[in-house]
C-alpha atoms as a PDB file:
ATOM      1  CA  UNK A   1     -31.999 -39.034  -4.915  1.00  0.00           C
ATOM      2  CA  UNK A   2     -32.458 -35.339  -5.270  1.00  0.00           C
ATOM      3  CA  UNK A   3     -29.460 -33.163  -3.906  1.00  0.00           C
ATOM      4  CA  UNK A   4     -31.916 -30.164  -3.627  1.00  0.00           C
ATOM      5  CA  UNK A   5     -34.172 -32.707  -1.429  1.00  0.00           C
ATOM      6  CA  UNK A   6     -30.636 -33.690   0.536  1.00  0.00           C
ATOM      7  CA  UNK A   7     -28.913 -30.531   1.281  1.00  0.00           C
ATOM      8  CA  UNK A   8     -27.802 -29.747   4.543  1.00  0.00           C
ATOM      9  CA  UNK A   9     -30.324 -26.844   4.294  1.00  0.00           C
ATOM     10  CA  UNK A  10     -33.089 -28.962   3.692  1.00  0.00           C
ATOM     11  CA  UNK A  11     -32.243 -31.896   6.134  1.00  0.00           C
ATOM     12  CA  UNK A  12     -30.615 -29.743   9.357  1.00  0.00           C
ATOM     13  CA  UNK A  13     -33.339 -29.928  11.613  1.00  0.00           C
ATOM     14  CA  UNK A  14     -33.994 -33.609  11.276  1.00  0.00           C
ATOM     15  CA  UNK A  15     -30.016 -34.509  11.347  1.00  0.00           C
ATOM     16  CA  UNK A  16     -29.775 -31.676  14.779  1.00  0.00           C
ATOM     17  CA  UNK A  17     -32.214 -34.384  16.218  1.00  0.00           C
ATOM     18  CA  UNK A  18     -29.770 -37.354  16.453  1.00  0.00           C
ATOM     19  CA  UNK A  19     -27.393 -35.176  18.908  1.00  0.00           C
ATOM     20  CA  UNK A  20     -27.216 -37.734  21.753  1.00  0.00           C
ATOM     21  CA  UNK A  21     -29.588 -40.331  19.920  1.00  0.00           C
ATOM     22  CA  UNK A  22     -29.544 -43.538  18.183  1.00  0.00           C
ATOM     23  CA  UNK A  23     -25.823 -44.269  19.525  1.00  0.00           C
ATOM     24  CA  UNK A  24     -24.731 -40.579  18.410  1.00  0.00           C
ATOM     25  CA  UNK A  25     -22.928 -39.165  21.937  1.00  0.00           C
ATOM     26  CA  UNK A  26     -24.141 -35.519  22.886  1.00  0.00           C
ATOM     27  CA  UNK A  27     -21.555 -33.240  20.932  1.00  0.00           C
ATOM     28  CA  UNK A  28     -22.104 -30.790  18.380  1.00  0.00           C
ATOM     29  CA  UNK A  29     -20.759 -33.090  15.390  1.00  0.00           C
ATOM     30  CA  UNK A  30     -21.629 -36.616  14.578  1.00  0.00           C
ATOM     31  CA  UNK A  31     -19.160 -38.521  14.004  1.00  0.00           C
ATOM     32  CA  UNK A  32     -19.464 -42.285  11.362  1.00  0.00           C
ATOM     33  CA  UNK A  33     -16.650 -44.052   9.255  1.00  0.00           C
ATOM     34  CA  UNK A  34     -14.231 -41.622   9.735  1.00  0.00           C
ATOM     35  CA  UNK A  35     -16.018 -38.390   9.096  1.00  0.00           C
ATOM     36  CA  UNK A  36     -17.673 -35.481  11.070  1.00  0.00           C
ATOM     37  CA  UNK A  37     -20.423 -33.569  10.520  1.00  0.00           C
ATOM     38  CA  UNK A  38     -20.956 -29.909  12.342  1.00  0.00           C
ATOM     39  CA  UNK A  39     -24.471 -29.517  13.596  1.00  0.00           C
ATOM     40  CA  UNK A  40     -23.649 -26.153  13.983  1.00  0.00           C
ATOM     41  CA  UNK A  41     -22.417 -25.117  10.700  1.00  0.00           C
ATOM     42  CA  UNK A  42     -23.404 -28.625   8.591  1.00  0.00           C
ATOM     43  CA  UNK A  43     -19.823 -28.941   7.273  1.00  0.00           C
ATOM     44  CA  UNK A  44     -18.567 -32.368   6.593  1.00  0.00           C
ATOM     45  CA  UNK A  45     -15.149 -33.086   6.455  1.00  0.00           C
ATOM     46  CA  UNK A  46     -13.050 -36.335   6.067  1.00  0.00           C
ATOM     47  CA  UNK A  47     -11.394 -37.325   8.888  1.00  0.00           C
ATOM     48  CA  UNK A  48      -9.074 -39.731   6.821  1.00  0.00           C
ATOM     49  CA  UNK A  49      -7.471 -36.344   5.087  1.00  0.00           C
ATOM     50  CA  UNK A  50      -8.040 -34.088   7.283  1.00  0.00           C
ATOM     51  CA  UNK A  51     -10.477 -32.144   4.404  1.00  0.00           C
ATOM     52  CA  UNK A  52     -13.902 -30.701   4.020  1.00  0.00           C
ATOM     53  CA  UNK A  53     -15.394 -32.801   2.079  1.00  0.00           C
ATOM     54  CA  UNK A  54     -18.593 -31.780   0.612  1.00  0.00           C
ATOM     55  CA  UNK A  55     -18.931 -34.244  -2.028  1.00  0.00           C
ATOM     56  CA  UNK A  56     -20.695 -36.730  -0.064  1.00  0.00           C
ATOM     57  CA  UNK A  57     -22.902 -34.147   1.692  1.00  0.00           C
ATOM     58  CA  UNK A  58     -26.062 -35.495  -0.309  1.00  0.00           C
ATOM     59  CA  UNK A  59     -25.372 -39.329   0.589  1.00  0.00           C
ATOM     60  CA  UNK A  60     -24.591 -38.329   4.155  1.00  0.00           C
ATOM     61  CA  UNK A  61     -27.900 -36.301   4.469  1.00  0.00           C
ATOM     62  CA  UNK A  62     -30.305 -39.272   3.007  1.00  0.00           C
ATOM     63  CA  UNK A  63     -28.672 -42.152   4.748  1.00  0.00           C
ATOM     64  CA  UNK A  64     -28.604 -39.969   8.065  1.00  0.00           C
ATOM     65  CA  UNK A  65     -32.098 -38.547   7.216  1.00  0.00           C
ATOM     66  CA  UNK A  66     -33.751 -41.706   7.251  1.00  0.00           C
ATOM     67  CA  UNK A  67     -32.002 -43.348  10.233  1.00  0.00           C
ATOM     68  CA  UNK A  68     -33.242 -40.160  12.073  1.00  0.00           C
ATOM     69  CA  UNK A  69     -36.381 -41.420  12.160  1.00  0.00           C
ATOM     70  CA  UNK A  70     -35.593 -45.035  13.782  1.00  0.00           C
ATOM     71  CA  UNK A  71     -36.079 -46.449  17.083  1.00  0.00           C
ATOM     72  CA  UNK A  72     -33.047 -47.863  18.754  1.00  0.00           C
ATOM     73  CA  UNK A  73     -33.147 -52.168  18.828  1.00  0.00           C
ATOM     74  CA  UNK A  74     -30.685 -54.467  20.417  1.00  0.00           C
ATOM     75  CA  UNK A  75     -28.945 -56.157  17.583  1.00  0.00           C
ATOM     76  CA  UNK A  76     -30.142 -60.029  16.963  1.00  0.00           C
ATOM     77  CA  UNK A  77     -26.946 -61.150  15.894  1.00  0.00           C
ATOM     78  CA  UNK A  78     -28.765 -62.568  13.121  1.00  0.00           C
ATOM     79  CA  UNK A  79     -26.564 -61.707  10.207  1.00  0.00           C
ATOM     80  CA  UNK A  80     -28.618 -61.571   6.566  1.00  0.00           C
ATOM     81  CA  UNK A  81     -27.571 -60.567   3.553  1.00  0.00           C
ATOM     82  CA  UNK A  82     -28.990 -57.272   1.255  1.00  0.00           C
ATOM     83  CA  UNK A  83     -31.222 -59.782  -0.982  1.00  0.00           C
ATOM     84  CA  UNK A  84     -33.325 -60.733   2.147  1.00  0.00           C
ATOM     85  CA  UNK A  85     -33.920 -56.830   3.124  1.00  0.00           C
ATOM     86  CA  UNK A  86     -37.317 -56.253   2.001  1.00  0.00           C
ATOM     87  CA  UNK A  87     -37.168 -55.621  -2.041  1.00  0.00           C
ATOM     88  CA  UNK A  88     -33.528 -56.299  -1.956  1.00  0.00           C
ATOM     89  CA  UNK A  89     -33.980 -59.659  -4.080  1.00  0.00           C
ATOM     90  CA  UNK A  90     -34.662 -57.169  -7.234  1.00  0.00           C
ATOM     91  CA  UNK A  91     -31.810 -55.346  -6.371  1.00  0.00           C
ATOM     92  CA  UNK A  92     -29.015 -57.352  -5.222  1.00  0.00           C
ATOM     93  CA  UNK A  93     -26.793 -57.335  -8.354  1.00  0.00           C
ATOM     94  CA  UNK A  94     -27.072 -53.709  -8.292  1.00  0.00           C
ATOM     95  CA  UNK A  95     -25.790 -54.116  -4.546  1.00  0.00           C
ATOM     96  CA  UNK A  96     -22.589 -56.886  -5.903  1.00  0.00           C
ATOM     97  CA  UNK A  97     -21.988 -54.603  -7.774  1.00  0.00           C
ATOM     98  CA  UNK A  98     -21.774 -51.121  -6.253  1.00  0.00           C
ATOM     99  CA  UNK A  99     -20.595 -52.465  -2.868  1.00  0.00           C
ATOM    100  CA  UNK A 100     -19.272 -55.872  -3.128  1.00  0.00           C
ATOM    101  CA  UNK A 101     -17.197 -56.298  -5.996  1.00  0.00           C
ATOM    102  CA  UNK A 102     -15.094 -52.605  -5.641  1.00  0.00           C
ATOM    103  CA  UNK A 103     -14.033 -54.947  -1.840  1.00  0.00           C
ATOM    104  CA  UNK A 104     -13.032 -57.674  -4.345  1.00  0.00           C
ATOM    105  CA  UNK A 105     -11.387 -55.428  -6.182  1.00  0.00           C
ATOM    106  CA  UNK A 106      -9.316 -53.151  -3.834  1.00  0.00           C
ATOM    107  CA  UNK A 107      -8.786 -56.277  -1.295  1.00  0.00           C
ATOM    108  CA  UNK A 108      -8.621 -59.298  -3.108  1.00  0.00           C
ATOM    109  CA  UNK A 109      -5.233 -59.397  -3.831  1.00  0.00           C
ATOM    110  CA  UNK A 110      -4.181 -59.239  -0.477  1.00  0.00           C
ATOM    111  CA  UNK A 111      -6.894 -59.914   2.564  1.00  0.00           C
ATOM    112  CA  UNK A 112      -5.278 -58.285   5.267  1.00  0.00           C
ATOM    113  CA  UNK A 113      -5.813 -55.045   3.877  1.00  0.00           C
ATOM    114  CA  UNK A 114      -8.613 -54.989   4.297  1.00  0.00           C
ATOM    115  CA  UNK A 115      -8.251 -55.626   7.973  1.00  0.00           C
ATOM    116  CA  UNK A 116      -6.021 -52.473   8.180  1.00  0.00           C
ATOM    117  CA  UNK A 117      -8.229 -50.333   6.433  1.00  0.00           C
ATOM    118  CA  UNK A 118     -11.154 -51.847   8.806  1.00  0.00           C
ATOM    119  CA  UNK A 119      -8.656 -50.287  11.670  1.00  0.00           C
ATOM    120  CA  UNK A 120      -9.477 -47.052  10.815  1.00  0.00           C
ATOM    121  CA  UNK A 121     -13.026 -47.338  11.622  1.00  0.00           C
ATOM    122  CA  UNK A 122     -12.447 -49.137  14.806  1.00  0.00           C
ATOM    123  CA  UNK A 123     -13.376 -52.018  13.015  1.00  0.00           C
ATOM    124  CA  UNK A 124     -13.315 -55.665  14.822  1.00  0.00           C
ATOM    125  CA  UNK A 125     -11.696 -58.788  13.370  1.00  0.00           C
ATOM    126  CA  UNK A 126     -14.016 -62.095  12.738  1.00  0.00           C
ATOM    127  CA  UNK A 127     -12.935 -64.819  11.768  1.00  0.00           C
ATOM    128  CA  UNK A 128     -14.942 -65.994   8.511  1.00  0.00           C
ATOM    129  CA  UNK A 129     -13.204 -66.432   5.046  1.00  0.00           C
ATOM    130  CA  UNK A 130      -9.235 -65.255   4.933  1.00  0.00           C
ATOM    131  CA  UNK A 131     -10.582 -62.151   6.312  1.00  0.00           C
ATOM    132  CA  UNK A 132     -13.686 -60.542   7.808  1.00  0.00           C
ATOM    133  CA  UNK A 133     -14.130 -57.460  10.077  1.00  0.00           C
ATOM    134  CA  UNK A 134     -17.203 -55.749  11.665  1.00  0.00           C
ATOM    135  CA  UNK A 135     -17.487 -51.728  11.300  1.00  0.00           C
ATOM    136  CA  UNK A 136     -20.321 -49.609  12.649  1.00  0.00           C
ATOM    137  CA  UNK A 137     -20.815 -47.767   9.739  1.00  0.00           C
ATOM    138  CA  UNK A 138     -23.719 -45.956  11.741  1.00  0.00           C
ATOM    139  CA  UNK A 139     -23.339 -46.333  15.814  1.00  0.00           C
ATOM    140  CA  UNK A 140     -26.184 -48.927  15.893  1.00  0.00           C
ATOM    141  CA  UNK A 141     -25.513 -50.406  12.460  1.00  0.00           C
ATOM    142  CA  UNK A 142     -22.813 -52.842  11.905  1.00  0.00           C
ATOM    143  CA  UNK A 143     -21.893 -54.103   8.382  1.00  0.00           C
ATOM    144  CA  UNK A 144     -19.884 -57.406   8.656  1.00  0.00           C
ATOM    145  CA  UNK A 145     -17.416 -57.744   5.166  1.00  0.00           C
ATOM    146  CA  UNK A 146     -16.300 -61.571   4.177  1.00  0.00           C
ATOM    147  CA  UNK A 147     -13.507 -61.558   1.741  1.00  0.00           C
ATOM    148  CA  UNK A 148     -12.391 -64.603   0.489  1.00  0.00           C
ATOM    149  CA  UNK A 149      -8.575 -63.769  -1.365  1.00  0.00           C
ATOM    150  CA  UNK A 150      -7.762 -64.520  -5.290  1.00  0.00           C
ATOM    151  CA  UNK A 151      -5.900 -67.376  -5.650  1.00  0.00           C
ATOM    152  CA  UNK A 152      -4.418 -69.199  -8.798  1.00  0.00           C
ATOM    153  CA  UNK A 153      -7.526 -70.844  -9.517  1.00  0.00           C
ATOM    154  CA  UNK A 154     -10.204 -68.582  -7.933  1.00  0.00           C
ATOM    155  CA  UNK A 155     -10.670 -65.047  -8.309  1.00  0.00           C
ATOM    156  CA  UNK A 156     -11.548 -62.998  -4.965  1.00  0.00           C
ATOM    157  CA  UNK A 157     -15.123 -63.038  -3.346  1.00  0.00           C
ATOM    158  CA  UNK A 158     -16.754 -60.879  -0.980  1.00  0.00           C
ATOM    159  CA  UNK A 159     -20.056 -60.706   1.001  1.00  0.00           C
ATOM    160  CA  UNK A 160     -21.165 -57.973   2.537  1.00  0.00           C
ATOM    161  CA  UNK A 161     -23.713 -58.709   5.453  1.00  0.00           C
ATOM    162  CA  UNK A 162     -26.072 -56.818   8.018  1.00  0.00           C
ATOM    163  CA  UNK A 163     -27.397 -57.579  11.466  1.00  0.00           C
ATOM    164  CA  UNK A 164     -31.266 -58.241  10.710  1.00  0.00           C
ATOM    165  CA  UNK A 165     -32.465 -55.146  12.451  1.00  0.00           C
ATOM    166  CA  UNK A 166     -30.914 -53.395   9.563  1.00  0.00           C
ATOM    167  CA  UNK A 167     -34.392 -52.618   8.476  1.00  0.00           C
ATOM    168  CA  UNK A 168     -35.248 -50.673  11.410  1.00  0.00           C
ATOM    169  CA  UNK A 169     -32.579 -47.930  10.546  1.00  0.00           C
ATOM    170  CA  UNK A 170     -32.988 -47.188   6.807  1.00  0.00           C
ATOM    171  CA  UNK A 171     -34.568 -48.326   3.994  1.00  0.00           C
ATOM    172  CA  UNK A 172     -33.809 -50.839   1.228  1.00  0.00           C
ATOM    173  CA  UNK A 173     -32.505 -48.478  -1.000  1.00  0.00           C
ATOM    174  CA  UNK A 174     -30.487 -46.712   1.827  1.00  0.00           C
ATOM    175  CA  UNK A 175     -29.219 -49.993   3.179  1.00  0.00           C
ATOM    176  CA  UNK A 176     -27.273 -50.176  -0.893  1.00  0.00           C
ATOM    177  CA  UNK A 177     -26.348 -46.245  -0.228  1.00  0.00           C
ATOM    178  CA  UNK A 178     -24.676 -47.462   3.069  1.00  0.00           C
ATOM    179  CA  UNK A 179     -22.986 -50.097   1.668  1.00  0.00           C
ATOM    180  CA  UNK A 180     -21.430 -48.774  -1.074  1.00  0.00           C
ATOM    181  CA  UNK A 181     -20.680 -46.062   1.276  1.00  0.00           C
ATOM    182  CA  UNK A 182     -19.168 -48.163   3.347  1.00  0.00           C
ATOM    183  CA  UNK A 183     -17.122 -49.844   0.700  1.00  0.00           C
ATOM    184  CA  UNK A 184     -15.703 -46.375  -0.794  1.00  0.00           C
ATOM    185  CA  UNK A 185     -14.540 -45.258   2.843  1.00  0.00           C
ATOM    186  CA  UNK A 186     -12.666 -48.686   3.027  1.00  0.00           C
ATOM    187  CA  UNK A 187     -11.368 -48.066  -0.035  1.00  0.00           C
ATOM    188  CA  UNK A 188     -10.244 -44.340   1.060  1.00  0.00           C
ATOM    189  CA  UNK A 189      -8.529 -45.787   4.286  1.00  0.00           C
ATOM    190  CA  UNK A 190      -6.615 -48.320   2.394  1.00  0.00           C
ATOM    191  CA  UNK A 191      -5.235 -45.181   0.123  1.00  0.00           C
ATOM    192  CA  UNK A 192      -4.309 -43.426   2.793  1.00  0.00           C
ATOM    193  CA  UNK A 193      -2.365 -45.849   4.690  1.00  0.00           C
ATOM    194  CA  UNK A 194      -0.500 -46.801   1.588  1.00  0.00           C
END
């Protein structure tokens, strides 16, 4: 990723288009796991905190860049995980890593935190594992999160899985961006409530 490729500058007119698109409503922010982005003035700020938050702007800009360019699709309810995205076989430790194990690490100890944190994003409870929840992490995008809790004998397991139109919306490499994304802001939320 090149920030100078994903500034707000350089991305504007493409992110502008997803006012009232792809599950976006027609306002003049867009609004995904808790944070808002101005299509006015392309400031992002943190919902969670109640901050700008301008850190993030390049992720925000790439992952939103490329889902600009989808075509809405009824979910399958086909859940798969990153490894069968196309390419993601190569790069599915780098996934475990990056996005799964920092859920293992911040939830395992106790599962239903990670249901409250899931709250925040309007998340949805399943009922997989000793706890699972669904978030939209873009409107037509959900990420389902398995978590299986440490135990005396086992130490704590996650999955992270997508609906199989996943591909649709973004890229391999964006689908790991999103994910990891998604596993910082549950991270965040969990800070925040505690």
């Amino acid at each position: 990723m090149c920030a100078d490729r994903w500034s707000w500058e350089k991305c504007q007119d493409k992110l502008r288009t997803l006012r009232g698109r792809l599950g976006f409503p027609d306002t003049p922010s867009l609004h995904f796991l808790r944070l808002s982005l101005s299509l006015e003035t392309g400031e992002l700020r943190d919902e969670l905190k109640d901050k700008k938050y301008p850190e993030v702007e390049e992720t925000v800009c790439w992952i939103l860049s490329g889902y600009a360019e989808a075509k809405p699709l009824t979910e399958t309810q086909k859940l798969i995980s990153f490894s069968h995205t196309p390419g993601g076989a190569a790069y599915n430790a780098a996934f475990v890593r990056r996005a799964v194990q920092p859920i293992e690490r911040v939830f395992g100890s106790n599962a239903e935190k990670l249901w409250t944190a899931a709250k925040s994003f309007d998340g949805e409870r399943l009922n997989h594992g000793d706890c699972s929840v669904k978030i939209y992490a873009l409107p037509l995008v959900p990420i389902i999160v398995i978590l299986h809790a440490a135990t005396s004998e086992f130490s704590a397991s996650a999955n992270m899985l997508f609906d199989s139109t996943i591909s649709n919306y973004l890229t391999t490499e964006q689908i790991a961006g999103l994910g990891q994304f998604t596993a910082l802001r549950l991270a965040q939320a969990n800070e925040a409530i505690t």
